[in-house]
Protein backbone atom coordinates (compact mmCIF):
# COMPACT_ATOMS: atom_id res chain seq x y z
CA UNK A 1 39.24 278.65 224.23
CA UNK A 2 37.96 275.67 222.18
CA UNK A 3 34.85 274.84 220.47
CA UNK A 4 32.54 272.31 222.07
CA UNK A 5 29.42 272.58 220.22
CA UNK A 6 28.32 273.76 216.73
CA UNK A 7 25.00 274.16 214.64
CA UNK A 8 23.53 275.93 211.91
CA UNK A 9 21.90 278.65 212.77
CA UNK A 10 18.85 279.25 212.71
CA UNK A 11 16.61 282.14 210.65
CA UNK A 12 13.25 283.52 210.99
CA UNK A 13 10.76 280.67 210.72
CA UNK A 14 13.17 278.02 210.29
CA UNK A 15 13.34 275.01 212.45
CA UNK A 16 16.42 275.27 215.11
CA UNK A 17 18.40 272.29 215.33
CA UNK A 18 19.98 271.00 218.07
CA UNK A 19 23.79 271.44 219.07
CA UNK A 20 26.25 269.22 218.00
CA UNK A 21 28.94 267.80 220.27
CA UNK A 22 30.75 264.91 218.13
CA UNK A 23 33.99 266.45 216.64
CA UNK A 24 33.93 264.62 213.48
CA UNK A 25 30.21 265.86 212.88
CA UNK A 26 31.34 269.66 213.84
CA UNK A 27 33.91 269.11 211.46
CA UNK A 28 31.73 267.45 208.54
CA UNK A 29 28.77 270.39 209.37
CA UNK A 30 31.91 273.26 209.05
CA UNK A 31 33.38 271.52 205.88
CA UNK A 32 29.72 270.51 204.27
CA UNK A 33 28.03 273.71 204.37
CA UNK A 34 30.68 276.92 203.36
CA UNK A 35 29.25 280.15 203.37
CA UNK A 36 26.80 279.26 206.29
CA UNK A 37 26.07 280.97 209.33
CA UNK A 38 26.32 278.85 212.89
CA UNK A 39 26.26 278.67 216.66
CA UNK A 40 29.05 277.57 218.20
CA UNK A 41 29.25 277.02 221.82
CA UNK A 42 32.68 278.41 223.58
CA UNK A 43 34.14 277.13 226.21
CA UNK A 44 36.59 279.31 227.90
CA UNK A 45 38.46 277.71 230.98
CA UNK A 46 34.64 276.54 232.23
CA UNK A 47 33.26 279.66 230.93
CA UNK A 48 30.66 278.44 228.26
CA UNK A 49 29.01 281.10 225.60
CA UNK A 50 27.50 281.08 222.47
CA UNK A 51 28.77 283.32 219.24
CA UNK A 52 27.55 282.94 216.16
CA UNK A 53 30.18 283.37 212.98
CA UNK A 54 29.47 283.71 209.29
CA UNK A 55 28.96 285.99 205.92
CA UNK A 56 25.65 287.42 207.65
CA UNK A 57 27.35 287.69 210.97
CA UNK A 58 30.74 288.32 211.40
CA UNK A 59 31.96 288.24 215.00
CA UNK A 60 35.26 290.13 215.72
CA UNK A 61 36.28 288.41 218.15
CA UNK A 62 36.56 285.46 216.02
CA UNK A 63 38.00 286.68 213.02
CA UNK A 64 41.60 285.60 212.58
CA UNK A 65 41.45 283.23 215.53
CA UNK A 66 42.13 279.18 215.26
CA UNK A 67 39.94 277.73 217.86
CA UNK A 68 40.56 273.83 218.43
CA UNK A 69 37.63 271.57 217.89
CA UNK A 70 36.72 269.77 220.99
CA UNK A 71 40.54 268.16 221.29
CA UNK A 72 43.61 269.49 219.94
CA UNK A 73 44.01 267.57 216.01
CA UNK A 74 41.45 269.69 214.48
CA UNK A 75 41.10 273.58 214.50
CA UNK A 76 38.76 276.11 213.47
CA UNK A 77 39.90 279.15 211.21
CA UNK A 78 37.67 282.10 210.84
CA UNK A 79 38.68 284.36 208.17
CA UNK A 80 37.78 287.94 207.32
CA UNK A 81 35.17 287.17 204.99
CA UNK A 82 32.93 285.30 207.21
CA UNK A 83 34.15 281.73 205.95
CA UNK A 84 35.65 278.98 208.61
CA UNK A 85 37.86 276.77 207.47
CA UNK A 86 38.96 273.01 209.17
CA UNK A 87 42.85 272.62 209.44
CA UNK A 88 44.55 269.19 211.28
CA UNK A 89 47.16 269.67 213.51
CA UNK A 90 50.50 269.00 211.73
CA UNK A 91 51.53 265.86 214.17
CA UNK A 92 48.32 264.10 214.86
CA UNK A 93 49.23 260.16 214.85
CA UNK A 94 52.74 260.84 215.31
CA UNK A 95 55.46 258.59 216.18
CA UNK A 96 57.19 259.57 220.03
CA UNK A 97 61.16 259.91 219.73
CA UNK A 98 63.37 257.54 221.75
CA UNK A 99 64.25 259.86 224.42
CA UNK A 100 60.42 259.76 225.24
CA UNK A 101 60.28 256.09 224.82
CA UNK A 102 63.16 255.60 227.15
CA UNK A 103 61.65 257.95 229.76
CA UNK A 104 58.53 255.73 230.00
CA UNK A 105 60.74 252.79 230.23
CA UNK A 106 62.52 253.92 233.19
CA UNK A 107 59.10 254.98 234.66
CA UNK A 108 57.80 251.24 234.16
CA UNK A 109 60.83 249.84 235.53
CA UNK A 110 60.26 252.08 238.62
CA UNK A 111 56.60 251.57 239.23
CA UNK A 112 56.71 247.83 238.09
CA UNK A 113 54.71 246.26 240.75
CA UNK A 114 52.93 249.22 242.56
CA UNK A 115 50.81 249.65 239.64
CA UNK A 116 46.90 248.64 239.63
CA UNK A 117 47.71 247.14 236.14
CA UNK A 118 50.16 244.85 237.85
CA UNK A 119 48.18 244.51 240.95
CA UNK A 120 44.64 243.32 239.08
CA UNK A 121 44.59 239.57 238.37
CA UNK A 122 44.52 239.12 234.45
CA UNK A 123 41.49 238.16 233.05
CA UNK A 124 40.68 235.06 231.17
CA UNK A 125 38.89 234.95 228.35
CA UNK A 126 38.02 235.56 224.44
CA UNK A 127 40.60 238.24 223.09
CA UNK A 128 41.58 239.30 226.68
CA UNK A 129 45.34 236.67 225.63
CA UNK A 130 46.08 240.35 224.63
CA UNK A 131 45.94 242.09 227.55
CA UNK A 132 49.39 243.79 228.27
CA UNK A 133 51.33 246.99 229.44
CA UNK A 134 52.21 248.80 226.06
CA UNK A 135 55.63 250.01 227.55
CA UNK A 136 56.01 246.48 228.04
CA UNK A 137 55.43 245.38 224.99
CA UNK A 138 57.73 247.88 223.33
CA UNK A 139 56.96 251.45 221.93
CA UNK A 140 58.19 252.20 218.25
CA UNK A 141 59.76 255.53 218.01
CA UNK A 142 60.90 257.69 215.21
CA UNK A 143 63.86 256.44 215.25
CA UNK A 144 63.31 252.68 215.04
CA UNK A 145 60.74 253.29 212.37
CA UNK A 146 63.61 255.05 210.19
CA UNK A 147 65.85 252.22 210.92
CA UNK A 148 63.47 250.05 209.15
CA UNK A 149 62.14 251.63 206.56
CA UNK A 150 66.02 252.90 204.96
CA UNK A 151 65.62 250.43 202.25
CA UNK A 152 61.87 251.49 201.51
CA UNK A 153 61.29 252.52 197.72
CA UNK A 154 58.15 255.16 197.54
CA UNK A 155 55.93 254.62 194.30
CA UNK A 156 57.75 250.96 193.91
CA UNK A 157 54.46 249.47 192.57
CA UNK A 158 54.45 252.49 189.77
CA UNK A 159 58.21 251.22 189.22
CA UNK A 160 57.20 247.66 188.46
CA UNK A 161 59.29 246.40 191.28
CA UNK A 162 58.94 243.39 192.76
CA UNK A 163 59.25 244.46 196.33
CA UNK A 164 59.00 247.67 197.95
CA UNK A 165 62.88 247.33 199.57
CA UNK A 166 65.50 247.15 198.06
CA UNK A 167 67.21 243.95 199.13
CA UNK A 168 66.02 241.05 197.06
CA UNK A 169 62.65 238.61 197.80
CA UNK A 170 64.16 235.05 199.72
């Protein structure tokens, strides 16, 4: 289950706005307006249906759940008392490790030319020089990024250091 659309709902004589499908706005209605009722739109493995959740109308069926919000970085909460709350997803932008990294090395060496990418004639043109397979290219993992950043000082401006590493400027 995962939320696809949300709006506030509507009352008695009020205008009834239209659903909104733009995860960033869902999130921004949730987190702007606490203590609101709204619509949400459920999908379901293709099964769409609309529950409404809020102080005024607590569904049970909701409460205690963490539905995602369109994709799988931000998530829903519905508490007891009617209130949703907007959680991230704990590794949203992370780095891949460099077993993963070398996996989709091996795969590019394997499928080097029977891919369209390799098949396609590059393009020519502005800002197309750029145009290139990211395994190619390299992949930084979690590892490498470690690596790179032992020496790193955190807070080294609030230190009045020169640099934020430790080995001295050149």
């Amino acid at each position: 289950m995962k939320i696809i659309r949300a709006r506030l709902k509507a009352y008695k004589g009020a205008k009834v706005d239209e659903f909104i499908s733009i995860k960033s706005r869902i999130k921004a209605l949730i987190e702007k307006n606490p203590g609101q009722d709204f619509d949400f739109v459920i999908d379901d493995n293709g099964r769409k249906f609309i529950k409404s959740f809020g102080p005024e109308s607590i569904e049970s069926e909701l409460v205690g759940k963490v539905l995602p919000i369109v994709d799988r970085f931000h998530f829903a909460k519905f508490k007891e008392d009617g209130t949703i709350e907007v959680v991230m997803s704990e590794n949203e932008g992370a780095l891949p490790r460099e077993s993963t990294v070398k996996q989709l090395e091996k795969i590019r060496k394997a499928t080097k030319s029977t891919t369209i990418d390799d098949r396609v004639p590059k393009l020519k043109g502005a800002n197309l020089g750029y145009e290139r397979n990211c395994v190619d290219s390299g992949i930084e993992s979690y590892e490498d990024f470690e690596k790179k950043n032992k020496d790193f000082i955190p807070g080294w401006n609030l230190k009045h250091l020169k640099s934020p590493f430790k080995t001295k400027l050149k």
